[in-house]
N, C-alpha and C. Protein backbone atom coordinates (compact mmCIF):
# COMPACT_ATOMS: atom_id res chain seq x y z
N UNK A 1 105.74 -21.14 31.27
CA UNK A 1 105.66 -21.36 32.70
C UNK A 1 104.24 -21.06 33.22
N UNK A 2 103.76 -20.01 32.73
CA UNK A 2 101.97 -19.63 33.06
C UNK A 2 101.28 -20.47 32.57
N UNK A 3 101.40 -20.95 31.22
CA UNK A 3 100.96 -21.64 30.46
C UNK A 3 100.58 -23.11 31.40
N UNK A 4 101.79 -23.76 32.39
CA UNK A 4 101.65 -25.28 32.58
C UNK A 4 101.11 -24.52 34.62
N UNK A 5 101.49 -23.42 35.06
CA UNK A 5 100.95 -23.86 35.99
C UNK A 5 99.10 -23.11 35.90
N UNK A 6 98.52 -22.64 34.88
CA UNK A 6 97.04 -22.05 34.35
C UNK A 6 96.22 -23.67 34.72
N UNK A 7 96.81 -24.46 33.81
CA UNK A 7 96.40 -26.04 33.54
C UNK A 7 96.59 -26.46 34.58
N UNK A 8 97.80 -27.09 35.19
CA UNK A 8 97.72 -27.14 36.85
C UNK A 8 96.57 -26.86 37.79
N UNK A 9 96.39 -25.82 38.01
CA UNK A 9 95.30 -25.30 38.36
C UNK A 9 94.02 -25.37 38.08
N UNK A 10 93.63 -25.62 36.91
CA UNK A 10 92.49 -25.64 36.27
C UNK A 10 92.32 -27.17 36.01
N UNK A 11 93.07 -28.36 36.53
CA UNK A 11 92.73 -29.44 36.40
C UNK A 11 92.36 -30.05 37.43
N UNK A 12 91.21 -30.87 37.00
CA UNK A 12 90.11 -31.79 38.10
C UNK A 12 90.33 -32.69 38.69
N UNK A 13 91.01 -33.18 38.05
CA UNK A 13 91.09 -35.04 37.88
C UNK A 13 91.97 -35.56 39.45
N UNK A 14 90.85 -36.08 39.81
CA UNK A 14 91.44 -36.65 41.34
C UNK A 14 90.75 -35.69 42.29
N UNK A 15 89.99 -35.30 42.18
CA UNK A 15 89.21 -34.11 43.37
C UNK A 15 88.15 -34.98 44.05
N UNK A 16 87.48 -36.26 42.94
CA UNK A 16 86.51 -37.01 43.38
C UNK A 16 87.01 -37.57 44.64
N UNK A 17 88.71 -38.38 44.31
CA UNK A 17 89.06 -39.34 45.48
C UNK A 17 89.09 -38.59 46.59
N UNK A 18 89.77 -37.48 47.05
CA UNK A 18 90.02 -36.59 47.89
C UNK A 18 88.70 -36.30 48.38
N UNK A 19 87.88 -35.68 47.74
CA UNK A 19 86.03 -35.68 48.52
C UNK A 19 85.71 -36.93 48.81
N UNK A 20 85.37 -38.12 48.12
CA UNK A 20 85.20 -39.09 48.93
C UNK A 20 86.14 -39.60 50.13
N UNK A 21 87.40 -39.55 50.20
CA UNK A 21 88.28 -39.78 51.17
C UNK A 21 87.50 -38.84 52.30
N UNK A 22 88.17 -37.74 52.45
CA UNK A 22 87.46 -36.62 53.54
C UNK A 22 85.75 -37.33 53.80
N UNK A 23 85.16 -37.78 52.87
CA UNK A 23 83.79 -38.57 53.45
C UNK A 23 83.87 -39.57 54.20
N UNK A 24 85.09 -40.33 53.49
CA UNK A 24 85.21 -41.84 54.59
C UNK A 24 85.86 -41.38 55.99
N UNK A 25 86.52 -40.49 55.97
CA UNK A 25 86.90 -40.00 57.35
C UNK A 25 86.00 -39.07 58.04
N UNK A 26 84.78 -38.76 58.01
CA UNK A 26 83.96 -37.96 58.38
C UNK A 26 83.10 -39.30 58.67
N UNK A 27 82.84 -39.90 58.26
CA UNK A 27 81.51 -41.31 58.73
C UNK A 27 82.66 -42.10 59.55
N UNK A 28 83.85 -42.03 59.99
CA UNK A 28 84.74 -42.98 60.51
C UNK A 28 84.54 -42.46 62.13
N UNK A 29 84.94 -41.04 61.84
CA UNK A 29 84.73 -40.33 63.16
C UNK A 29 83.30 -40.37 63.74
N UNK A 30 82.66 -40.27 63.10
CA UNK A 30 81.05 -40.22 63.33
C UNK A 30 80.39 -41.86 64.19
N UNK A 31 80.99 -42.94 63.33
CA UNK A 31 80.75 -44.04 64.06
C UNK A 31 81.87 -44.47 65.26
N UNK A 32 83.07 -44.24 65.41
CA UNK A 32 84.04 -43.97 66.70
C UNK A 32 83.33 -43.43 67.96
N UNK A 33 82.66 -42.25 67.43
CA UNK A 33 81.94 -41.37 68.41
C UNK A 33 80.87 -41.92 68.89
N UNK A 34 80.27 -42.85 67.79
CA UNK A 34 79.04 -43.70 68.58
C UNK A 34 79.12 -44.45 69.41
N UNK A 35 79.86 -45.39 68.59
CA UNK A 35 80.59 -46.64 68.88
C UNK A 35 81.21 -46.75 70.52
N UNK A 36 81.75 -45.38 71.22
CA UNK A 36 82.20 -45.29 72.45
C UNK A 36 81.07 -44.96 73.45
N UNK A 37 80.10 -43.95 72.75
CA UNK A 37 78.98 -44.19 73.52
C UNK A 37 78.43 -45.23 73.95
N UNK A 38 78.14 -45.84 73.09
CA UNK A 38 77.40 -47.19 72.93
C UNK A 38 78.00 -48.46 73.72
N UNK A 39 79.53 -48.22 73.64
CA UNK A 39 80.08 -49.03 74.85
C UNK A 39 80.41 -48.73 76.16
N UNK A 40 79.64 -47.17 76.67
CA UNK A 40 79.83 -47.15 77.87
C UNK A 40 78.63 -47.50 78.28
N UNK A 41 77.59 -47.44 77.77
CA UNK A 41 75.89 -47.87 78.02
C UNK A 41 75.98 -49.17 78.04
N UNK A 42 76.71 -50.02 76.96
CA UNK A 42 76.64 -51.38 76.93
C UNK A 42 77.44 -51.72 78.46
N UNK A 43 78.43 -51.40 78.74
CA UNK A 43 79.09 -51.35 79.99
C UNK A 43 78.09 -51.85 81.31
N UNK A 44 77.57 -50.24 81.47
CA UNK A 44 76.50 -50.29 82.55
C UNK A 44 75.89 -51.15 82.29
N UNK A 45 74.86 -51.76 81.33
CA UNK A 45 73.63 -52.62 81.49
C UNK A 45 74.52 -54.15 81.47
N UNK A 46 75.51 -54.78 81.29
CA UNK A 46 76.41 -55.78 81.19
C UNK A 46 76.63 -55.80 83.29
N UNK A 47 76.82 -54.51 83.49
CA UNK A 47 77.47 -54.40 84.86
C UNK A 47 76.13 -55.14 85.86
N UNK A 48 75.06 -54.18 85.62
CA UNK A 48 73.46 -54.30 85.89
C UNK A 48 73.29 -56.03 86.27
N UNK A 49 73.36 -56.46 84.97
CA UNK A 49 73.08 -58.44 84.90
C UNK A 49 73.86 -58.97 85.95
N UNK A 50 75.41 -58.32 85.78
CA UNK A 50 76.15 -59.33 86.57
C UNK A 50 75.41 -59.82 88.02
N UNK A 51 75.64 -58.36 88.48
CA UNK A 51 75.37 -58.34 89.89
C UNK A 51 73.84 -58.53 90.46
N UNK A 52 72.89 -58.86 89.21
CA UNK A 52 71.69 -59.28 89.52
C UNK A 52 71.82 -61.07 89.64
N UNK A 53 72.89 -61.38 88.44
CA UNK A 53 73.47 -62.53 88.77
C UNK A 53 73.69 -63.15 89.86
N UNK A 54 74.61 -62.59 90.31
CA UNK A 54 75.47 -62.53 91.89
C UNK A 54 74.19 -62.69 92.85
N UNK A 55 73.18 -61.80 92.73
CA UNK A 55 72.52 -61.79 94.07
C UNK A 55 71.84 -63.04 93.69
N UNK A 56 70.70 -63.54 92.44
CA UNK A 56 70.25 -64.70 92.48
C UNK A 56 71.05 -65.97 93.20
N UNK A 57 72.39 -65.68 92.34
CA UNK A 57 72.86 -66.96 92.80
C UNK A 57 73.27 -67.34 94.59
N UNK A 58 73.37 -65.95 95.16
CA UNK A 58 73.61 -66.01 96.51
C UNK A 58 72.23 -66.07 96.92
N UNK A 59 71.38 -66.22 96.47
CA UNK A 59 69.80 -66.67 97.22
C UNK A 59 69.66 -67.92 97.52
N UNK A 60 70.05 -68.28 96.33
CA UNK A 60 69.63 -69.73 95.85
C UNK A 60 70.56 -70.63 96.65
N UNK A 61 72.13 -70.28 97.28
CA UNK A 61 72.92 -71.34 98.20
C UNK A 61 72.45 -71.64 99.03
């Protein structure tokens, strides 16, 4: 019984997937977090055009 859970314990195999996993979810969160930034900035400057839009075109009637 010591014998199989010593080995248990002392075996590797599959530690790589699990560290890389925990990596792909660490760069997932990391670009989410950007990614929302980046679309509230994109937001504003999208908002910016419109209404520069708007006023050209109400010049120009």
């Amino acid at each position: 019984m010591f014998t199989k859970t010593r080995a248990f314990l002392s075996d590797e195999r599959g530690q790589d997937l699990v560290e890389y996993s925990l990596l792909c979810v660490i760069i997932g969160c990391v670009v989410v977090a950007y990614l929302t930034g980046v679309g509230t900035s994109l937001q504003g400057i999208l908002s910016k055009i419109s209404s520069s839009l708007d006023t050209v075109d109400q010049t120009l009637q």
